[in-house]
Protein backbone atom coordinates (compact mmCIF):
# COMPACT_ATOMS: atom_id res chain seq x y z
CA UNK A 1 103.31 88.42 99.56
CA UNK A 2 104.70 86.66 96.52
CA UNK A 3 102.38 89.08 94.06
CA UNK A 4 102.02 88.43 90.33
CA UNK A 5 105.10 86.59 89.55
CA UNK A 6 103.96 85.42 86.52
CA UNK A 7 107.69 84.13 85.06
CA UNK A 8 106.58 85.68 81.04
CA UNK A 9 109.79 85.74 78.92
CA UNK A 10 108.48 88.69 77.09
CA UNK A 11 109.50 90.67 80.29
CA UNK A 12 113.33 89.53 80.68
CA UNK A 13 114.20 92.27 78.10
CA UNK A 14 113.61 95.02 79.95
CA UNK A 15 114.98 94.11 83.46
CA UNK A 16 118.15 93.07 81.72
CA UNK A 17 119.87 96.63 80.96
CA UNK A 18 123.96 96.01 81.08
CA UNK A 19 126.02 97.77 83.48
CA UNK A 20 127.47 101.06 82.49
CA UNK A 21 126.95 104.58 81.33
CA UNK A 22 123.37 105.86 81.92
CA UNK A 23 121.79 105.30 78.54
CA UNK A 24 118.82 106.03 76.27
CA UNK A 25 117.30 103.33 73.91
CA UNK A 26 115.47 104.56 70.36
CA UNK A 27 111.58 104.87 70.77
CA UNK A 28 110.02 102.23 69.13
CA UNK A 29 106.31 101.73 68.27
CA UNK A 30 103.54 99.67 68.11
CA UNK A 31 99.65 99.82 67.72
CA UNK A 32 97.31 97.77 69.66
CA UNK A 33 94.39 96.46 68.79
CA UNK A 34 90.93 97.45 69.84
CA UNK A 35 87.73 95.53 69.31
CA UNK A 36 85.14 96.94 67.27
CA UNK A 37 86.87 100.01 66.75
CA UNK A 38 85.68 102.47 63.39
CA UNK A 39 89.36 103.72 62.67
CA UNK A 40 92.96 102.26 64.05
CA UNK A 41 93.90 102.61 67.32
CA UNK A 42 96.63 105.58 68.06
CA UNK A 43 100.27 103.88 67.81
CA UNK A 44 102.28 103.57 71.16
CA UNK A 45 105.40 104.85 71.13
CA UNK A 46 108.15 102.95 73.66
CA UNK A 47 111.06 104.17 74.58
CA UNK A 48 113.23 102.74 77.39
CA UNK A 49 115.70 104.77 79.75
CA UNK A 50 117.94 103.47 82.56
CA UNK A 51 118.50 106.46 85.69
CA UNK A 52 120.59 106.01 88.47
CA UNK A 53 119.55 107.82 91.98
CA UNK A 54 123.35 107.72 93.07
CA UNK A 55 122.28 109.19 96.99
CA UNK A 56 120.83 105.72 98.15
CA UNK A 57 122.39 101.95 97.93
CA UNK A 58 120.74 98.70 96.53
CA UNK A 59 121.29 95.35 98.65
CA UNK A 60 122.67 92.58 96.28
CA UNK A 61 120.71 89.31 97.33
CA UNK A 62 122.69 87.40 94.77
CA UNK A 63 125.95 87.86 97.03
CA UNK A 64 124.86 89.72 100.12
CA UNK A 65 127.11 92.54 98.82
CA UNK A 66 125.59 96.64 99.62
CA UNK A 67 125.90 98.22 95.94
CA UNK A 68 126.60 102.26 95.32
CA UNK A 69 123.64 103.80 93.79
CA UNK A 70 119.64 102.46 92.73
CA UNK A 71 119.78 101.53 88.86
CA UNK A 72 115.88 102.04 87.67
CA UNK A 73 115.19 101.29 84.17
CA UNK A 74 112.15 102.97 83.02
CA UNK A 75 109.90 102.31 79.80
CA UNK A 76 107.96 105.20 78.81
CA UNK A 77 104.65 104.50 76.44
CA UNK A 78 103.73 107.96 74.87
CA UNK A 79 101.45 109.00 71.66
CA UNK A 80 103.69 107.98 69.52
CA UNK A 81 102.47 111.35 67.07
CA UNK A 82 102.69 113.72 69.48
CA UNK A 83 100.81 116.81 69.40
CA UNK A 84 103.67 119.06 70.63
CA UNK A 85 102.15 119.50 73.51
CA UNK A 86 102.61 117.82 76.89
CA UNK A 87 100.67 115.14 78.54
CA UNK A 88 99.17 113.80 82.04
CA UNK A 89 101.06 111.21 83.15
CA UNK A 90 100.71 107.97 84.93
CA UNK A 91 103.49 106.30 86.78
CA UNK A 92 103.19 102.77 87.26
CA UNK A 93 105.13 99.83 89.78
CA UNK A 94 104.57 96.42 88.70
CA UNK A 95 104.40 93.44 91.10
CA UNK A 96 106.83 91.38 92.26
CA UNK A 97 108.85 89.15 89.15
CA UNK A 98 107.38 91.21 86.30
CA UNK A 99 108.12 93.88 84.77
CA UNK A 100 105.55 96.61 82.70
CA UNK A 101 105.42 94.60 79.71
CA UNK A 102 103.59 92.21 81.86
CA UNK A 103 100.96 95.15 81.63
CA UNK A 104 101.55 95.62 78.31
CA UNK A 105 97.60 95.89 77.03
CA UNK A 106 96.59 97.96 80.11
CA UNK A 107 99.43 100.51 80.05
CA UNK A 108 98.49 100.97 76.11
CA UNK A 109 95.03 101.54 76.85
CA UNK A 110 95.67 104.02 79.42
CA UNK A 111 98.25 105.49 76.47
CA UNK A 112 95.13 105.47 73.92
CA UNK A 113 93.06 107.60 76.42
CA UNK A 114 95.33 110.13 76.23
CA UNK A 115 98.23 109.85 78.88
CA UNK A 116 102.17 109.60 78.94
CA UNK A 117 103.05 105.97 81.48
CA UNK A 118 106.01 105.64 83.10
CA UNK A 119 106.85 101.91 84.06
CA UNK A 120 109.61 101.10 86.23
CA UNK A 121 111.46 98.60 87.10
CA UNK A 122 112.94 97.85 90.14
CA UNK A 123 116.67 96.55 90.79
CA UNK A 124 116.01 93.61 93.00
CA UNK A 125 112.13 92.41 92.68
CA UNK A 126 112.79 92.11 88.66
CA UNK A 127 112.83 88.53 87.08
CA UNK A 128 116.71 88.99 86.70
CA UNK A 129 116.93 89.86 90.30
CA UNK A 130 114.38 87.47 91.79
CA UNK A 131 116.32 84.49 89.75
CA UNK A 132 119.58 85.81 90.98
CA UNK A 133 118.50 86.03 94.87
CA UNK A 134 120.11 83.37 96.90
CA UNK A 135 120.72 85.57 100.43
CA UNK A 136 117.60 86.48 101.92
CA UNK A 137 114.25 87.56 100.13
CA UNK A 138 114.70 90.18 97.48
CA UNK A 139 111.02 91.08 97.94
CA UNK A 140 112.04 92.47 101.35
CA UNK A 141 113.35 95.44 99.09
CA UNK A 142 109.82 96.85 98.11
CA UNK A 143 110.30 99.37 100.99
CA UNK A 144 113.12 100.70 99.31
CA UNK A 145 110.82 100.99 96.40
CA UNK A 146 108.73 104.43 97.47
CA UNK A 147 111.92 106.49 97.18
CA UNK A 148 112.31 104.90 93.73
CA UNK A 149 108.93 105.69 92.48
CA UNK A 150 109.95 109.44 93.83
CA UNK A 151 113.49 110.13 92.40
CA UNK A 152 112.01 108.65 88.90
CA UNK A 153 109.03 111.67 89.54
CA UNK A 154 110.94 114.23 90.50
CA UNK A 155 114.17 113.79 87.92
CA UNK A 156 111.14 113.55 84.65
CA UNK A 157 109.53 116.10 86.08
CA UNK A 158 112.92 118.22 86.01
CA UNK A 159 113.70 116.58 82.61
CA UNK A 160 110.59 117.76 80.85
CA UNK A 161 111.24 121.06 81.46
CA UNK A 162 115.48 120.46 81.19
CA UNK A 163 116.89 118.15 78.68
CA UNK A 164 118.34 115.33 80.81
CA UNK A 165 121.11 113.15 78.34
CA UNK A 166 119.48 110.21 80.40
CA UNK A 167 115.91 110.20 78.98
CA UNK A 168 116.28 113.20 75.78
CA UNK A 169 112.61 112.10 74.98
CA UNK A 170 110.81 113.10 78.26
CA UNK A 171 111.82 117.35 77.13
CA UNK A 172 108.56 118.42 76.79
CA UNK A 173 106.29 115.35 77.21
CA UNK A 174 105.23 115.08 80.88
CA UNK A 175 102.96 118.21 82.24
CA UNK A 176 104.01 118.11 85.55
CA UNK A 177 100.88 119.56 87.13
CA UNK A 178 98.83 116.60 86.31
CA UNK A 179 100.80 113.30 87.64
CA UNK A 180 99.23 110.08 88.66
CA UNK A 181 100.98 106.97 90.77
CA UNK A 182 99.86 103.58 89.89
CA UNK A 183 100.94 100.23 91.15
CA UNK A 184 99.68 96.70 90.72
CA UNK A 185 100.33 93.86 93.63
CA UNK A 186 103.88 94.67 95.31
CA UNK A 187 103.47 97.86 93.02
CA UNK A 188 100.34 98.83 94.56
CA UNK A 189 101.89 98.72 98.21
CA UNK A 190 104.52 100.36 96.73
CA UNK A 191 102.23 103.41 96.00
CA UNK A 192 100.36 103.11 98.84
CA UNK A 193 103.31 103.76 100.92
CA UNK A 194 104.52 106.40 99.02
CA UNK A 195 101.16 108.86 99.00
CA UNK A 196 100.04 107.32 102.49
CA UNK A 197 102.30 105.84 104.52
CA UNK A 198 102.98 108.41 107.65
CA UNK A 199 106.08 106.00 109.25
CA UNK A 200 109.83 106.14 107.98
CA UNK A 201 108.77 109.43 105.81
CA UNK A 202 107.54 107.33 103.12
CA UNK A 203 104.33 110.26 102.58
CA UNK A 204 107.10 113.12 102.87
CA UNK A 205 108.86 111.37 99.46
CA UNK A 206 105.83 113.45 97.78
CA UNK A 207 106.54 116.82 98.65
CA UNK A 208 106.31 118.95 95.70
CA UNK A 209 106.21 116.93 92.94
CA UNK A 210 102.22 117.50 92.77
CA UNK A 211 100.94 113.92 92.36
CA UNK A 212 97.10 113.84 92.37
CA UNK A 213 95.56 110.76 92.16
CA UNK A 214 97.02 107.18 93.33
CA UNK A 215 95.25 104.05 92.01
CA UNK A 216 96.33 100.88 94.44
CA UNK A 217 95.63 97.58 92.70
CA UNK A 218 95.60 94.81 94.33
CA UNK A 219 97.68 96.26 97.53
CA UNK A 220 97.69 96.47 101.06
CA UNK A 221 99.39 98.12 103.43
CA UNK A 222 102.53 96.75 105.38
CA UNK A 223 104.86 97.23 107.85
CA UNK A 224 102.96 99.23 111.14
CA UNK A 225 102.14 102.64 109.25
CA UNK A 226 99.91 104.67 109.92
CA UNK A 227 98.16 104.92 107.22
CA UNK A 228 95.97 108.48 106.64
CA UNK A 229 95.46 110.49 104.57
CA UNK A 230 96.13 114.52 105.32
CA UNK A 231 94.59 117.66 103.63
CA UNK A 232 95.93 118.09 100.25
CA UNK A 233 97.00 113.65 99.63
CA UNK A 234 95.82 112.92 96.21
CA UNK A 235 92.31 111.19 95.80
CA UNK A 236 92.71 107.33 96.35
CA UNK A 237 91.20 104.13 93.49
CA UNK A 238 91.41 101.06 95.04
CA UNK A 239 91.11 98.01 92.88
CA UNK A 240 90.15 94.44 94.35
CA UNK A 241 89.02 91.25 93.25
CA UNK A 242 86.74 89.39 95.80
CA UNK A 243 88.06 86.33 94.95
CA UNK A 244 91.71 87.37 94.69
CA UNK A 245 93.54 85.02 97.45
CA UNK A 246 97.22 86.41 96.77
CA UNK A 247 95.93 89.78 97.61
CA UNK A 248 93.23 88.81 100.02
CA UNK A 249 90.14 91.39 99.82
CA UNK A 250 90.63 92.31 103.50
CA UNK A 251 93.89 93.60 102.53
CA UNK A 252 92.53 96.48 100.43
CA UNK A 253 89.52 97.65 102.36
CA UNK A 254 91.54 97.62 105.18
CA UNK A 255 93.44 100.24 103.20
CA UNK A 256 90.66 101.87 102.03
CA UNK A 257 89.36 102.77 105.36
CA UNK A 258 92.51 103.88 106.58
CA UNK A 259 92.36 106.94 104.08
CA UNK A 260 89.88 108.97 105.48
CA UNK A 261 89.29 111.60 102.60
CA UNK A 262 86.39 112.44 100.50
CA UNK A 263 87.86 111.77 97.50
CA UNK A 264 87.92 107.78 97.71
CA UNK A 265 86.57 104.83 95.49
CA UNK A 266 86.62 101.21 95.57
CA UNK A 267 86.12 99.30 92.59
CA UNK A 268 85.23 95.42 93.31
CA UNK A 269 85.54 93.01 91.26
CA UNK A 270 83.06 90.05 91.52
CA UNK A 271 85.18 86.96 90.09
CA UNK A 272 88.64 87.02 89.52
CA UNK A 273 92.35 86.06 90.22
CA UNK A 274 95.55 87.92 91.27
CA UNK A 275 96.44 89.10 87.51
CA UNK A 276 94.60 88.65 84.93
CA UNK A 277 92.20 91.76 85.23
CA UNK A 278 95.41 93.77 84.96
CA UNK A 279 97.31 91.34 82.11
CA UNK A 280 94.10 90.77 79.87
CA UNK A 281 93.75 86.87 80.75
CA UNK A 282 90.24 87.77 82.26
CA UNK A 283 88.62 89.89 79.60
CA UNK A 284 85.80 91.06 81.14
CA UNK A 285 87.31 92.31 84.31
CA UNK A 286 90.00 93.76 82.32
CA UNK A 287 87.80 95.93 80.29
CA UNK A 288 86.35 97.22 83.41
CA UNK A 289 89.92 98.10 84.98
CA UNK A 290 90.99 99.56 81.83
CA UNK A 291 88.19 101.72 81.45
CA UNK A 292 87.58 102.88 85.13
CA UNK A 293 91.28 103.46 85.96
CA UNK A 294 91.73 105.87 82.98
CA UNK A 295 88.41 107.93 83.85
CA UNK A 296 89.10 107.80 86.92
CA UNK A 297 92.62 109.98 85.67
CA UNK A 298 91.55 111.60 83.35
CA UNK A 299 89.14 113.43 85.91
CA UNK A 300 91.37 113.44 89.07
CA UNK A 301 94.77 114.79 86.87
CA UNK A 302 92.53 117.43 85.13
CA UNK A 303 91.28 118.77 88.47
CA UNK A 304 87.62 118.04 88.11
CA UNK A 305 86.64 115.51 91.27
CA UNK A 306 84.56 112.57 90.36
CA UNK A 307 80.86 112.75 91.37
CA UNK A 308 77.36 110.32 90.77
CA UNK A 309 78.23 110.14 87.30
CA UNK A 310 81.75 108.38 87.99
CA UNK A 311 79.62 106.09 89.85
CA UNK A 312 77.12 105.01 86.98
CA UNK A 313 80.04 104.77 84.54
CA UNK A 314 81.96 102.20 86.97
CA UNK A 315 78.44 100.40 87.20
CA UNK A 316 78.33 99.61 84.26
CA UNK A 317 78.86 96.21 84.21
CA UNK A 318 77.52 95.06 87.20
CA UNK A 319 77.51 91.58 87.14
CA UNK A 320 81.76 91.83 86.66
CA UNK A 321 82.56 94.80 88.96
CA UNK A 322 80.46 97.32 91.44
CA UNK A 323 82.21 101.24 91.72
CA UNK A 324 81.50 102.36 95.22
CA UNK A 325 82.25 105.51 97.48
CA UNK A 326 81.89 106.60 100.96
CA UNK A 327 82.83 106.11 104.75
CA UNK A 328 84.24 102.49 104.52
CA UNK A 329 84.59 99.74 101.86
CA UNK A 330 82.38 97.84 100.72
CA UNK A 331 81.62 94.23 102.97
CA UNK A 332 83.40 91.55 101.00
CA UNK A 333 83.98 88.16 102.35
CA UNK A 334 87.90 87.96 104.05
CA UNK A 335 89.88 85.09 102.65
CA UNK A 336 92.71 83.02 103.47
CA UNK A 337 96.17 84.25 101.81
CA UNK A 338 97.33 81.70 99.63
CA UNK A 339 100.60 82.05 97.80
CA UNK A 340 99.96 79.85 94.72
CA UNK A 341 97.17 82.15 94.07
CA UNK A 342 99.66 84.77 92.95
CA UNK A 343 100.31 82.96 89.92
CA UNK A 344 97.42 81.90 88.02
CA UNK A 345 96.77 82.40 85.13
């Protein structure tokens, strides 16, 4: 599935760190802007760090070549005045061809309601990879992708407690008993694998690092699975457009109903395309996402379980999106897969 591939130059930056020593970029900072708001939003601060999980191998689809090591470059958005104190965080996969700062304004948001996000990006579904792919499909590596997600986890998690010369900022930042995945479009299968997946070991990448919530955006499941959930998997958000024909609604509830757990919700979204309820192009549905992704953190990270109230709050707006919860998704209409659907606008 050719998911949001959106070809934005803003995110070339990013997936374009040089070869060479493991290194740490200066924080920078920025405030976004929010509508009607009585005093100026809390500043973002950005800093970008490249780790290298030297155990596993990455496939070079530019040459056909096997590399030594997985580079991950990872941007971290943080309160830029921190509190001294340290912060539930959200670790988030983009899609295929993008990077975060395709998710720039959501990421923020989810910054502004009081979380650390880490954004990674991946060595061989980046722009710079995709471009540079000319043996076989580089979006065949998103099962490699899991492992990723986990090594990035588990080595902030360590690094928050441990300075790591890597990533200096993270000492202190990340409370590592309130951790969140997140994943948008390849991203979202991505996480979905990771916190679900019972084939290849893909669930067992999650032993103790403590993650508690997964929101799947736009995913589905691949490859034969299972997928299940198990006592103690982290409560599930799945996040679908009806109309979505990159990510075909099918594909979602049929992950939904796979992970049989109390703790599940399904947020549909009436009218809208692949991306833009995640990028901002659709404003409406993107004020929805924002919102109901960072409550539904906010409660799941902090221990307290969403209940009726959750419900109402995802309601309302019902003519853009309906928050639901229970036994199996909610019906919505199957539709053809369509891969020029990935990239509108």
């Amino acid at each position: 599935m050719r998911c949001a591939a959106l070809m934005l130059a803003a995110t070339a930056a990013l997936s374009s760190v040089a070869a060479g020593p493991i290194a740490l970029a200066g924080p920078a900072a920025h405030a976004a802007p929010a509508a009607g708001a009585e005093r100026p939003s809390p500043v973002v601060g950005i800093a970008h760090c490249l780790l290298v999980d030297e155990s596993r191998t990455t496939f070079d689809y530019a040459n056909g070549e096997t590399l030594p090591g997985r580079r991950l470059a990872i941007e971290i958005r943080y309160p830029a005045r921190r509190a001294g104190v340290s912060y539930p965080t959200i670790f988030f996969a983009p899609g295929f061809d993008v990077t975060p700062d395709t998710y720039a304004a959501l990421l923020d948001s989810w910054v502004r309601s009081g979380f650390v996000v880490v954004g990674l990006t991946f060595p061989d579904t980046d722009p710079s990879g995709v471009a540079a792919a000319k043996v076989g499909d580089a979006e065949d590596d998103v099962v490699n992708q899991p492992a990723d997600m986990a090594f990035v986890v588990r080595t902030l998690v360590q690094a928050t407690r441990e300075t790591n010369p890597a990533c200096r900022i993270v000492r202190g930042l990340i409370d590592p008993t309130e951790i969140g995945l997140a994943g948008q479009s390849d991203g979202g299968e991505t996480v979905a694998m990771q916190a679900y997946d019972r084939s290849e070991g893909y669930a067992d990448l999650d032993d103790g690092l403590g993650i508690r919530a997964v929101a799947v955006m736009s995913g589905a499941e691949i490859g034969d699975g299972p997928y299940e959930a198990v006592p103690g998997d982290p409560a599930l958000l799945v996040v679908q457009s009806a109309t979505d024909q990159c990510n075909p609604p099918q594909e979602s509830t049929e992950l939904y109903d796979s992970i049989v757990q109390r703790d599940r919700w399904f947020l549909d979204i009436h009218r809208a395309d692949h991306l833009p309820p995640y990028d901002g192009a659709d404003p409406a549905a993107f004020a929805v996402v924002a919102r109901v992704t960072a409550r539904f953190f906010l409660l799941e990270l902090s221990g307290r379980q969403p209940a009726a109230g959750f419900l109402e709050y995802g309601d309302a707006d019902p003519d853009v999106a309906t928050l639901t919860s229970g036994a199996s998704a909610p019906p919505i209409a199957p539709l053809p897969g369509l891969e020029s659907a990935c990239y509108l606008a």
